[in-house]
C-alpha atoms as a PDB file:
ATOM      1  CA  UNK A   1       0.000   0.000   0.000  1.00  0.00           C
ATOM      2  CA  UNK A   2       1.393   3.375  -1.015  1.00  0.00           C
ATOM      3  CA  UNK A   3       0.271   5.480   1.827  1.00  0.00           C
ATOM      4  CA  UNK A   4      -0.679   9.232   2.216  1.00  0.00           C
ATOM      5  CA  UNK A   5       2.139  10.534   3.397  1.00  0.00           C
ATOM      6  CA  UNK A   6       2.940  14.370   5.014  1.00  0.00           C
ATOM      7  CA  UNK A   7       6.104  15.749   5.379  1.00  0.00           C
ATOM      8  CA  UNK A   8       7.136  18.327   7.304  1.00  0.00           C
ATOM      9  CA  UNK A   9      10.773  20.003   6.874  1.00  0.00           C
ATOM     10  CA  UNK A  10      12.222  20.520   3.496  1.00  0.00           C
ATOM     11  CA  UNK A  11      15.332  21.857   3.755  1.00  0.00           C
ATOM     12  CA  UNK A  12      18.461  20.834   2.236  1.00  0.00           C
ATOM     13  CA  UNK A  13      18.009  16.824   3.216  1.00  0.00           C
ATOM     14  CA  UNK A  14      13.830  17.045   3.092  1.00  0.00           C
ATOM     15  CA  UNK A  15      13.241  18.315  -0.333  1.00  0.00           C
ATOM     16  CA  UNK A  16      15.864  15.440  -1.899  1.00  0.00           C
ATOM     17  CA  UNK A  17      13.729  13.135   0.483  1.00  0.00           C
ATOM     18  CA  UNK A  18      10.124  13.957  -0.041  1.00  0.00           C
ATOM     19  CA  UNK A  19      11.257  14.329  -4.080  1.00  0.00           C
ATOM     20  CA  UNK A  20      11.822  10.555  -3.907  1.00  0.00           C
ATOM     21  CA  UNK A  21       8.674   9.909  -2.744  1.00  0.00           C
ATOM     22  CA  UNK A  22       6.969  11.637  -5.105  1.00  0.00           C
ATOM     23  CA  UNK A  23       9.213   9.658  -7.951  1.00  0.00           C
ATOM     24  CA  UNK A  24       7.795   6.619  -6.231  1.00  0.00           C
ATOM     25  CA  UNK A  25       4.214   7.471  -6.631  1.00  0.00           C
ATOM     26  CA  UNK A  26       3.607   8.277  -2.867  1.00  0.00           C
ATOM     27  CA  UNK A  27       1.230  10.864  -2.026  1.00  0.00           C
ATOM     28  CA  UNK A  28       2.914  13.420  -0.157  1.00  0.00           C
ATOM     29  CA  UNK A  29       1.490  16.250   1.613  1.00  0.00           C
ATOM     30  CA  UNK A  30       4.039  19.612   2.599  1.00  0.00           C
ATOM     31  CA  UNK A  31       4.193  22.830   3.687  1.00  0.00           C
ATOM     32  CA  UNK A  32       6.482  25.801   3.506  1.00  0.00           C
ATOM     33  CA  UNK A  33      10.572  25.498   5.209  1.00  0.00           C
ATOM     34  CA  UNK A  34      12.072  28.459   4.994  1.00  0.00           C
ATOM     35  CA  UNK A  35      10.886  29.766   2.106  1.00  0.00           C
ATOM     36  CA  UNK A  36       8.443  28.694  -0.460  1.00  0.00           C
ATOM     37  CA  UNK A  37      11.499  27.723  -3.157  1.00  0.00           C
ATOM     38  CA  UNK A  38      11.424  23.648  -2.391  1.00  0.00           C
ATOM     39  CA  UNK A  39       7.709  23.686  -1.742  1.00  0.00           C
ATOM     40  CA  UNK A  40       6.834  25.227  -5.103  1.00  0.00           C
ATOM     41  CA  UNK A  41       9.341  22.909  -6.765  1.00  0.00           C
ATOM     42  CA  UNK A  42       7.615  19.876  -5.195  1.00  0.00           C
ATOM     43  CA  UNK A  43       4.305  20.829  -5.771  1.00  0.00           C
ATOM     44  CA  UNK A  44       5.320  20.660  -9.746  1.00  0.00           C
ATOM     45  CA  UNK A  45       6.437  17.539  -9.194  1.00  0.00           C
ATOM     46  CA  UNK A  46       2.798  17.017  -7.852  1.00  0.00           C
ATOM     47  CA  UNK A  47       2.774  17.508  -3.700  1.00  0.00           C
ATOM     48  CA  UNK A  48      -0.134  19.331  -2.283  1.00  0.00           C
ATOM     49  CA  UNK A  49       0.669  21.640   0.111  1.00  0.00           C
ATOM     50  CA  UNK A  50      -0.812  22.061   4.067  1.00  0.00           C
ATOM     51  CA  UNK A  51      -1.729  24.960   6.607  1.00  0.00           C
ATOM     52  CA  UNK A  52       0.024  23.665   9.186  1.00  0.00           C
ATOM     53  CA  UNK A  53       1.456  19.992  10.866  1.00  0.00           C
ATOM     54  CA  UNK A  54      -2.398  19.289  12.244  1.00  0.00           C
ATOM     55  CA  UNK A  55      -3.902  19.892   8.813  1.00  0.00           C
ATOM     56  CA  UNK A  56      -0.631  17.553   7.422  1.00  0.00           C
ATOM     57  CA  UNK A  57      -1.750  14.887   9.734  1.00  0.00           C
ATOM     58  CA  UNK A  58      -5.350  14.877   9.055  1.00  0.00           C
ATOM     59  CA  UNK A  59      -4.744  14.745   5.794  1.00  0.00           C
ATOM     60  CA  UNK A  60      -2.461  11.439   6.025  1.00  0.00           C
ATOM     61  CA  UNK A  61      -1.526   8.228   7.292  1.00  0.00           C
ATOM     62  CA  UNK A  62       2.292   9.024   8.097  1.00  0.00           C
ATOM     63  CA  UNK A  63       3.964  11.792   8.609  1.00  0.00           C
ATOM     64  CA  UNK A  64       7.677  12.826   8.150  1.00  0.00           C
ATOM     65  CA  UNK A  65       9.092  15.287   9.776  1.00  0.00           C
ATOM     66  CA  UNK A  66      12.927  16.171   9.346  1.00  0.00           C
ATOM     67  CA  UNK A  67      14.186  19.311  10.991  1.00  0.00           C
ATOM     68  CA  UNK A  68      16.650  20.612  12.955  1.00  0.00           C
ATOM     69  CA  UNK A  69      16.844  19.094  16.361  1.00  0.00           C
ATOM     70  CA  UNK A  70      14.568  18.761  19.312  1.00  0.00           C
ATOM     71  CA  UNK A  71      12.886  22.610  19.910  1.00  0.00           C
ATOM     72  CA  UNK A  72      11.949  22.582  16.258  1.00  0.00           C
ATOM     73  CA  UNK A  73      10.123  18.736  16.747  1.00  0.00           C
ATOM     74  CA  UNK A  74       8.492  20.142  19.792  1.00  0.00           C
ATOM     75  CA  UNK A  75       7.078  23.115  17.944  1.00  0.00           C
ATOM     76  CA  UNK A  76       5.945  20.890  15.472  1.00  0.00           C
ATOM     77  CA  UNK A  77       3.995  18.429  17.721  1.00  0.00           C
ATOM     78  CA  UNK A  78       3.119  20.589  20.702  1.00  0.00           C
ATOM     79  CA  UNK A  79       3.265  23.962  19.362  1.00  0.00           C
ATOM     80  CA  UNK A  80      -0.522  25.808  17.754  1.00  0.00           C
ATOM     81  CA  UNK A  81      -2.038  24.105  15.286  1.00  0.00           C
ATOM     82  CA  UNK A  82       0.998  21.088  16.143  1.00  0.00           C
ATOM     83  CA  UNK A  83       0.097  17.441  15.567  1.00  0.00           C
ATOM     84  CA  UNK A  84      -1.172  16.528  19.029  1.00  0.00           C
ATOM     85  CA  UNK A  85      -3.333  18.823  18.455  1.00  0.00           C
ATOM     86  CA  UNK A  86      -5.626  16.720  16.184  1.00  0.00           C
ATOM     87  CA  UNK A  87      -8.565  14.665  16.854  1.00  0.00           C
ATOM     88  CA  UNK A  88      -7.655  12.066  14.456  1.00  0.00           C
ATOM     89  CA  UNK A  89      -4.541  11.299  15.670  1.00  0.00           C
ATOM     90  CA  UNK A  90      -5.506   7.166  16.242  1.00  0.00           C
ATOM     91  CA  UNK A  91      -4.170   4.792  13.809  1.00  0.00           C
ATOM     92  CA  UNK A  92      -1.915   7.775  12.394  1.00  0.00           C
ATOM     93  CA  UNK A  93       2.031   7.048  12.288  1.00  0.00           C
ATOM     94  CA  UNK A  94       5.495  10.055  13.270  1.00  0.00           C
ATOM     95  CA  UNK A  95       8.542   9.000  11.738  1.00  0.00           C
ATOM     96  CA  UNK A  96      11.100  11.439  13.079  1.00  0.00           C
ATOM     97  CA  UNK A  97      14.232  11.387  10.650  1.00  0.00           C
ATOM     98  CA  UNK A  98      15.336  14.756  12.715  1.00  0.00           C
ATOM     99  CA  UNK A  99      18.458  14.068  14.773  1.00  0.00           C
ATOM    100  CA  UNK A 100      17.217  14.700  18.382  1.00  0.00           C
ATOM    101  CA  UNK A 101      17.651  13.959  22.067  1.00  0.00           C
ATOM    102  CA  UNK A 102      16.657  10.474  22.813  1.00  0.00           C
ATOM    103  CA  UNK A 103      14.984  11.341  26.032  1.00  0.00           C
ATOM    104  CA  UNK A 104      12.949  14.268  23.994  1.00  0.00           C
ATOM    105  CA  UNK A 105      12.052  11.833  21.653  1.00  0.00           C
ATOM    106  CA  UNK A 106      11.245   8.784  24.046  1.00  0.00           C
ATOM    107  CA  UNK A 107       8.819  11.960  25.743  1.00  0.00           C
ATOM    108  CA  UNK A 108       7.083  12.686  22.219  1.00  0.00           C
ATOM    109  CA  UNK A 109       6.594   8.964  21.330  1.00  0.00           C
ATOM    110  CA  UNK A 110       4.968   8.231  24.841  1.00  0.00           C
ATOM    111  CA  UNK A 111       2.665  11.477  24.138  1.00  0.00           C
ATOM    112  CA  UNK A 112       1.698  10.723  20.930  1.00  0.00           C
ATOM    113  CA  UNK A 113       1.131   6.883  21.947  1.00  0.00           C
ATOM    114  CA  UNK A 114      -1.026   8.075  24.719  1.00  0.00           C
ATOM    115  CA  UNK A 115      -3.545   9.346  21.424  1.00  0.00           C
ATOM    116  CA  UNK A 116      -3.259   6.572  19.740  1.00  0.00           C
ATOM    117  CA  UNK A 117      -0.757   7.297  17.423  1.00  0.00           C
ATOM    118  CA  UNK A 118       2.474   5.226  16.804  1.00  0.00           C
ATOM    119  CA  UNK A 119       6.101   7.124  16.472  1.00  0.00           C
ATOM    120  CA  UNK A 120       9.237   6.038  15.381  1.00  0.00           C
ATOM    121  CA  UNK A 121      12.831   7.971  14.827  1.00  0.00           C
ATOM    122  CA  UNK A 122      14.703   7.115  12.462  1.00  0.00           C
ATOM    123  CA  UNK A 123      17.787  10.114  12.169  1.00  0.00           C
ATOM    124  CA  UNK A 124      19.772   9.784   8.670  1.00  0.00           C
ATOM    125  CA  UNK A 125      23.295   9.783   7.876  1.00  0.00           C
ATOM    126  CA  UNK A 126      25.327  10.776   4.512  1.00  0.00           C
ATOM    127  CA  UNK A 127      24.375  14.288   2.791  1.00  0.00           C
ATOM    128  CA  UNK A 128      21.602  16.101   0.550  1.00  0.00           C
ATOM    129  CA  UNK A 129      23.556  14.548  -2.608  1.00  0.00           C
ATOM    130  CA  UNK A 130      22.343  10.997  -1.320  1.00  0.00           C
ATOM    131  CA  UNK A 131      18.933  12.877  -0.339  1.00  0.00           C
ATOM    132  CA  UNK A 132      18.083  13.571  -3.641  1.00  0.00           C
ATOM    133  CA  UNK A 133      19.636  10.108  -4.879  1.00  0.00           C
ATOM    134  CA  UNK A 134      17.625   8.574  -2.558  1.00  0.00           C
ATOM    135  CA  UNK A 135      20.594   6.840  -0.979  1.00  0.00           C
ATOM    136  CA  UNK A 136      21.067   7.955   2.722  1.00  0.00           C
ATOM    137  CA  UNK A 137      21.064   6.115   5.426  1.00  0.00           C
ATOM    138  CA  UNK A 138      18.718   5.570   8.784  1.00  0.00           C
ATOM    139  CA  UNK A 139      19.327   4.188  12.122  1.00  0.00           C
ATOM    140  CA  UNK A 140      15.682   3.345  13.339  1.00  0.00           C
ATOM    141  CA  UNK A 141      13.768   2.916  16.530  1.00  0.00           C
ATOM    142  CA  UNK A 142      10.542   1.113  16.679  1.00  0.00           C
ATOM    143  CA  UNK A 143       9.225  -1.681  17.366  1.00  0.00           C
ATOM    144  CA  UNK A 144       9.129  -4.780  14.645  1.00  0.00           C
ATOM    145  CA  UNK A 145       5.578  -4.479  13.570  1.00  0.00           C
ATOM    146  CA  UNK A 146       5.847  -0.803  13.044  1.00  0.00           C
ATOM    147  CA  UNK A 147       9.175  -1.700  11.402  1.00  0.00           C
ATOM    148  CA  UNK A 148       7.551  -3.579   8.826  1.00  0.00           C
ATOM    149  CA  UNK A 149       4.630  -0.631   7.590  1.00  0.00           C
ATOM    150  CA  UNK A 150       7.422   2.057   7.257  1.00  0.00           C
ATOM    151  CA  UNK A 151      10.238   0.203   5.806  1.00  0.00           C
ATOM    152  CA  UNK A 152       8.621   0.538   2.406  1.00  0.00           C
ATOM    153  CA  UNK A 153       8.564   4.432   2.518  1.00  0.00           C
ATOM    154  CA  UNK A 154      12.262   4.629   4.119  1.00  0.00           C
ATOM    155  CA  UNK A 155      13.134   2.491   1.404  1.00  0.00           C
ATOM    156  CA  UNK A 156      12.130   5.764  -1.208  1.00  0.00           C
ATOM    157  CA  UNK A 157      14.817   7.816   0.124  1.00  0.00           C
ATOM    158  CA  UNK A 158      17.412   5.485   2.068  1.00  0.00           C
ATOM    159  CA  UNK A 159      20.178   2.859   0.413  1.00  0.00           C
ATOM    160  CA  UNK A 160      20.788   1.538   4.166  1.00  0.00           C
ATOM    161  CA  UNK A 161      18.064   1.113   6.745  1.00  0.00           C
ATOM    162  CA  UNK A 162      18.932  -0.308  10.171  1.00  0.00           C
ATOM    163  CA  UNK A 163      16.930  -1.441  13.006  1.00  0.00           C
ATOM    164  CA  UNK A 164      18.203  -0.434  16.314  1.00  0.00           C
ATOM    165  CA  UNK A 165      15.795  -1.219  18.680  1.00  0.00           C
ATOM    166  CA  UNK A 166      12.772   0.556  20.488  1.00  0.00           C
ATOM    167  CA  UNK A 167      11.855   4.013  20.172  1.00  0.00           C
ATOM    168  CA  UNK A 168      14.938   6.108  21.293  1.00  0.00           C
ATOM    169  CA  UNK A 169      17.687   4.017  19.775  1.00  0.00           C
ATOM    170  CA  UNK A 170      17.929   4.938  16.427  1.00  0.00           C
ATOM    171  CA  UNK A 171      18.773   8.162  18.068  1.00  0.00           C
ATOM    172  CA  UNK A 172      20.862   7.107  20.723  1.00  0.00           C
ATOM    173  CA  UNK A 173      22.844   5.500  17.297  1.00  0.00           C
ATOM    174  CA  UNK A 174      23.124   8.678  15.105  1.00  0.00           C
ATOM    175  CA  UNK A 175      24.547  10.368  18.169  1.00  0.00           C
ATOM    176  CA  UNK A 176      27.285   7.959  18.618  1.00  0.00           C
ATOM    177  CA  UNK A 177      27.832   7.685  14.506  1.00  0.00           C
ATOM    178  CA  UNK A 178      28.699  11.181  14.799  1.00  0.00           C
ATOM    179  CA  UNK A 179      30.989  10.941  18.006  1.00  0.00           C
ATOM    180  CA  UNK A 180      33.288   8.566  15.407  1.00  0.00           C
ATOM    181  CA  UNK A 181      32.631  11.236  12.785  1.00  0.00           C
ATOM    182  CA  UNK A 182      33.177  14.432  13.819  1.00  0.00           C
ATOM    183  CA  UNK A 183      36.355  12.945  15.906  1.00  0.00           C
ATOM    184  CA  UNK A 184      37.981  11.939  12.745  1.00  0.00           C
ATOM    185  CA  UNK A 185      37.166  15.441  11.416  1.00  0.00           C
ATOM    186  CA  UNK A 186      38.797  16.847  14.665  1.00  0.00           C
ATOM    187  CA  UNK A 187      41.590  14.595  14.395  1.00  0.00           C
ATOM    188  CA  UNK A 188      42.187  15.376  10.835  1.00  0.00           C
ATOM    189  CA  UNK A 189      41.913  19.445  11.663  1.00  0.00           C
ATOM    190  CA  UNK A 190      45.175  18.481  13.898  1.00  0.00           C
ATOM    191  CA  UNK A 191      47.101  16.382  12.007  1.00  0.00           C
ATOM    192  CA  UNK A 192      46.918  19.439   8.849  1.00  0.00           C
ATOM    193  CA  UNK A 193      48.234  21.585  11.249  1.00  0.00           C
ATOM    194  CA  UNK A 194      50.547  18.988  12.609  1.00  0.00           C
ATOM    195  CA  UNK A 195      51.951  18.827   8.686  1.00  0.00           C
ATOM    196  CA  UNK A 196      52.115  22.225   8.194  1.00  0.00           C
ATOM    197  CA  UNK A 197      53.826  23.544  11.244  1.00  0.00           C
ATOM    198  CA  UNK A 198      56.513  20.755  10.911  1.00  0.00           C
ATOM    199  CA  UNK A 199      57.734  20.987   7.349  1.00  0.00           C
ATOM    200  CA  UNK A 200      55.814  17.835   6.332  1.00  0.00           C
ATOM    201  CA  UNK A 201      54.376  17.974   2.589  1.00  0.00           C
ATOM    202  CA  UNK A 202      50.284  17.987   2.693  1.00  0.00           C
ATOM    203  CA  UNK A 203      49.862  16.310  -0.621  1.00  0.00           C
ATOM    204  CA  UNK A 204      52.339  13.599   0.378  1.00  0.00           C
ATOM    205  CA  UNK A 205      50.389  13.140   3.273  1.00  0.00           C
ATOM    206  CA  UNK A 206      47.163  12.620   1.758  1.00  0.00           C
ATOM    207  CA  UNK A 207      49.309   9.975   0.124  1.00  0.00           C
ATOM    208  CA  UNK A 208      50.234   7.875   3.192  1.00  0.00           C
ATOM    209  CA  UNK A 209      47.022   8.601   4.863  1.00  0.00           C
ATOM    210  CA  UNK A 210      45.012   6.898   1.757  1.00  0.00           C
ATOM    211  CA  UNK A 211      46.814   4.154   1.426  1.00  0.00           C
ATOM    212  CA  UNK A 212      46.542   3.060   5.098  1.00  0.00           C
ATOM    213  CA  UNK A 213      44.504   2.170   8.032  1.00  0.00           C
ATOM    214  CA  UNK A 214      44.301   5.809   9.167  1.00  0.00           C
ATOM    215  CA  UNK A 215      42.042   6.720   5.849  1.00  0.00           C
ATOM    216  CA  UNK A 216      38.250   6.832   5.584  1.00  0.00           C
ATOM    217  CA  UNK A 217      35.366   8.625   3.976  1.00  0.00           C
ATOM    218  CA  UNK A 218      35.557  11.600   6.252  1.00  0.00           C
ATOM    219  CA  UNK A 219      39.279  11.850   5.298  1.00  0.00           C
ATOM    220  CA  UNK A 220      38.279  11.510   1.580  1.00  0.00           C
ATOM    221  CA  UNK A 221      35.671  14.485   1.848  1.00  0.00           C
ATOM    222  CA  UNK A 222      37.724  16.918   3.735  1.00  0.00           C
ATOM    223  CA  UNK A 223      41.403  16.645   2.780  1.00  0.00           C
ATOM    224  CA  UNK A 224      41.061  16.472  -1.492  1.00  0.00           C
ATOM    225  CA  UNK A 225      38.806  19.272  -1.753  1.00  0.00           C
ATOM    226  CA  UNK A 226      41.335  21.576   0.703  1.00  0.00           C
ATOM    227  CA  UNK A 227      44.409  20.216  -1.479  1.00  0.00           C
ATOM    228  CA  UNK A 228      43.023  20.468  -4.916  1.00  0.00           C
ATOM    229  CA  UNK A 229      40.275  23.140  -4.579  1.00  0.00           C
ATOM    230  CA  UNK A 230      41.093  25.320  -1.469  1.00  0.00           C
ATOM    231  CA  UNK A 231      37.791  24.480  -0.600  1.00  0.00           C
ATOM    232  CA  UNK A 232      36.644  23.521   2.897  1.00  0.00           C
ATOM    233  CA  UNK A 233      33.147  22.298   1.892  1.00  0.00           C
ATOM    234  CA  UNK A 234      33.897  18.920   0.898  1.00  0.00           C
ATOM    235  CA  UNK A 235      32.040  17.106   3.800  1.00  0.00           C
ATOM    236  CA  UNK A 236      28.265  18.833   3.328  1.00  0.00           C
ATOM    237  CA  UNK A 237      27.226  19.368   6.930  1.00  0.00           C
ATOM    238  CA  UNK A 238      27.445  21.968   9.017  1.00  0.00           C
ATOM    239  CA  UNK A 239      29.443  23.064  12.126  1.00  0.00           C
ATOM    240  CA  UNK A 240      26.346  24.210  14.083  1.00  0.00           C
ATOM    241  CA  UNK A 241      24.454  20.956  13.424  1.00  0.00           C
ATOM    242  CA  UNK A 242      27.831  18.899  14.495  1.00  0.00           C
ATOM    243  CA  UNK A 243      28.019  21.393  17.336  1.00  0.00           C
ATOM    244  CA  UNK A 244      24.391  20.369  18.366  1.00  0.00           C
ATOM    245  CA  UNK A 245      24.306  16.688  18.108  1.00  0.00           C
ATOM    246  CA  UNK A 246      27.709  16.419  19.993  1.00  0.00           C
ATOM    247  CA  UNK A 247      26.008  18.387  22.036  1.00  0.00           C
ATOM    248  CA  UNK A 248      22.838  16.086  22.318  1.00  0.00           C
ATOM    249  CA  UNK A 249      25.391  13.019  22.629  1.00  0.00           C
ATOM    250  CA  UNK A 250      27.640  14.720  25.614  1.00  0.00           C
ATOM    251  CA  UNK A 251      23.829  15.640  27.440  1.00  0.00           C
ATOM    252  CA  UNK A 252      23.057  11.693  26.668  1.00  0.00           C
ATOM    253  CA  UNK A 253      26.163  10.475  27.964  1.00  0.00           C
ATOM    254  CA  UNK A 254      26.121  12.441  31.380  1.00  0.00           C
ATOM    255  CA  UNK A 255      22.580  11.549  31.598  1.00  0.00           C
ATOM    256  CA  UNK A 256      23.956   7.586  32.045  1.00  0.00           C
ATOM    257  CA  UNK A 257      26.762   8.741  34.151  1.00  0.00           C
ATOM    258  CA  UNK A 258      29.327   7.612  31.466  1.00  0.00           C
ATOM    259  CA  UNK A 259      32.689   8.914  31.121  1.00  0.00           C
ATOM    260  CA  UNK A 260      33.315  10.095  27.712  1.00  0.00           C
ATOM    261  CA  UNK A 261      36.650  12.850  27.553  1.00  0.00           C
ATOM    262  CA  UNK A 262      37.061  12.607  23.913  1.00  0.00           C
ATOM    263  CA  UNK A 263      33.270  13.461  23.624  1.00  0.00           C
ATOM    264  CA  UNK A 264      33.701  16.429  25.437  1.00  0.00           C
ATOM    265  CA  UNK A 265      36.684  17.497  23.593  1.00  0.00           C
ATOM    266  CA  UNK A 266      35.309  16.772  20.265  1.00  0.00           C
ATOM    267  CA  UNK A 267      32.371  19.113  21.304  1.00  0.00           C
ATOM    268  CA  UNK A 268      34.693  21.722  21.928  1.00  0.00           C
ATOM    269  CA  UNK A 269      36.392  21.882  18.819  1.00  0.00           C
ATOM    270  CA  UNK A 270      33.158  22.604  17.161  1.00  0.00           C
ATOM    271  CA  UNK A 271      32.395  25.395  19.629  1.00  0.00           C
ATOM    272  CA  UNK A 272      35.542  27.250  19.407  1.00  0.00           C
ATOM    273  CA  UNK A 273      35.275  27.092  15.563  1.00  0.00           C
ATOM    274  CA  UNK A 274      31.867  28.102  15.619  1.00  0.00           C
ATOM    275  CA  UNK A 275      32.734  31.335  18.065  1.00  0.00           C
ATOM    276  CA  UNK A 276      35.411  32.210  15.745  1.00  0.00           C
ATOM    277  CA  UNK A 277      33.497  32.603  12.624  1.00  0.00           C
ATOM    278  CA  UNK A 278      32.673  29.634  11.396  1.00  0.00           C
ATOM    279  CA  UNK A 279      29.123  28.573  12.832  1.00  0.00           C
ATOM    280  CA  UNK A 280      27.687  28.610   9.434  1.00  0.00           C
ATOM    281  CA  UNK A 281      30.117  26.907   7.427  1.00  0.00           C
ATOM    282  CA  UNK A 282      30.647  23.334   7.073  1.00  0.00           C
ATOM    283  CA  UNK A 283      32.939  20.771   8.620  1.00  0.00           C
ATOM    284  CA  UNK A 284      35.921  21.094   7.328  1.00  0.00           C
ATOM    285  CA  UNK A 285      35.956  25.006   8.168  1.00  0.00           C
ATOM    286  CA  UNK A 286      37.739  23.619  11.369  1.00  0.00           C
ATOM    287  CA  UNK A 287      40.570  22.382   9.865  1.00  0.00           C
ATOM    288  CA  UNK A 288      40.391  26.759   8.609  1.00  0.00           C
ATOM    289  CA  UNK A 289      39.840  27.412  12.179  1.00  0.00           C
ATOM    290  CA  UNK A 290      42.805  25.371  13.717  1.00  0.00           C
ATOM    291  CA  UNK A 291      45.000  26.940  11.242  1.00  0.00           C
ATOM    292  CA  UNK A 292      44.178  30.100  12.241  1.00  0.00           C
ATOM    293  CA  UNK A 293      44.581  29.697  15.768  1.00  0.00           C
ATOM    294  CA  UNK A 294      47.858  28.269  15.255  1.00  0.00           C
ATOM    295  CA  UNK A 295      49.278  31.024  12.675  1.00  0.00           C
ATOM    296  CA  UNK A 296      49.509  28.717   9.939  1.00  0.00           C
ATOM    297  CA  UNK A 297      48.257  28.745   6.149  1.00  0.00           C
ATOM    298  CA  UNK A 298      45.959  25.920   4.765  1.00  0.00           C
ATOM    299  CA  UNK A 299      44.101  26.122   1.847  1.00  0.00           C
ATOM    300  CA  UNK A 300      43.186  29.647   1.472  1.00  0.00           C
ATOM    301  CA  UNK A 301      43.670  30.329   4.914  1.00  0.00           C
END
């Protein structure tokens, strides 16, 4: 069954979504972003549009919403005119590809369950590129029968879908993805410097790196486009949304009284770089900002 689906939040990684549903003859149901750019796009593609996330959800069966973080899902479900809000809420499924706090959303998905409606997170990984190729990937949490009725729509916009567990643990998963990921970034923002302060040759490095254990996909993203285009935008997401979820992760973390120093430290390399400038750039403006702090030239900086 191709269900009715709303979706609510298409930005950068929504619109490539909520495209691919439309390419796979869902029925999807939007509203507005940030502007009405993506919404008038898919609406030629053939999305109707809604008033608001209670008219989204009494219009269908399951709704989407990625956004932000955890204020912006609590606007949408709580705030006027929010999904809880509706009186035909029973039967109706959340899937929450946002990347938020587990215990926010473990909170939402008793609330909504408590009217009869059935939740699931499900926070993505990779960038709008494998948005709108429908090839990202999602961490899920929900339980197996719910599983089974939204796998088929994940499956429009997601190469890789994992089951994590209950509610909560798909999020609990993207947090900790991005502990390994923006720690590689960090680590790679050091070693540049590292290279560059001691005389070692930065191409030469990239070199050694790729052809050993230390490389990876992060490495691949960041370093090339700094070497061969003086461009820090090779990995596409941003230091205030890696500032947030490491963030989130150092919150969830102290909230199970586990000792985590790297997490800490990894959160503070995203809020130094986003103090000094570079909150709306993307992640490899910290390798930028580490040069700068240590007096050194990389890339254009």
């Amino acid at each position: 069954m191709n269900h009715r689906i709303g979706f609510i939040g298409i930005g950068a990684m929504g619109h490539g979504m909520a495209k691919n549903l439309i390419e796979k003859d869902f029925s999807v149901v939007t509203m507005a972003h940030r502007s009405r750019e993506r919404l008038d796009d898919l609406i030629k593609r053939g999305a109707t549009e809604g008033n608001s996330p209670k008219d989204i959800i009494d219009q269908t069966d399951i709704v989407i919403l990625c956004v932000t973080g955890s204020p912006q899902v609590e606007t949408i479900v709580y705030g006027e005119n929010g999904l809880i809000e509706s009186e035909n809420l029973s039967g109706k499924i959340v899937i929450d590809c946002s990347t938020g706090e587990p215990a926010v959303v473990e909170k939402i998905a008793s609330d909504l369950r408590k009217k009869g409606c059935k939740f699931a997170d499900a926070p993505l990984a990779r960038t709008p590129v494998e948005a709108a190729a429908g090839k990202l990937n999602t961490m899920v949490g929900a339980d197996p029968e719910l599983f089974t009725i939204i796998e088929p729509v994940l499956q429009a916009f997601c190469e890789n879908i994992f089951l994590m567990g209950d509610v909560g643990s798909g999020s609990k998963m993207k947090l900790i993805n991005n502990l390994i990921t923006m720690g590689q970034a960090s680590l790679i923002a050091e070693a540049m410097a590292a290279c560059k302060s001691t005389g070692v040759d930065l191409n030469r490095f990239r070199n050694v790196i790729s052809a050993g254990g230390g490389n990876s996909g992060i490495f691949q993203m960041i370093v090339p486009a700094i070497l061969d285009e003086g461009s820090f935008d090779g990995m596409k997401f941003s230091v205030a949304n890696a500032r947030k979820d490491l963030n989130y992760l150092n919150k969830m973390l102290n909230d199970n009284n586990v000792s985590s120093p790297l997490a800490a430290l990894v959160h503070n390399v995203f809020v130094r770089a986003s103090n000094n400038g570079h909150e709306d750039g993307l992640v490899g403006a910290i390798v930028a900002e580490h040069a700068t702090a240590n007096n050194l030239e990389i890339g254009k900086y």
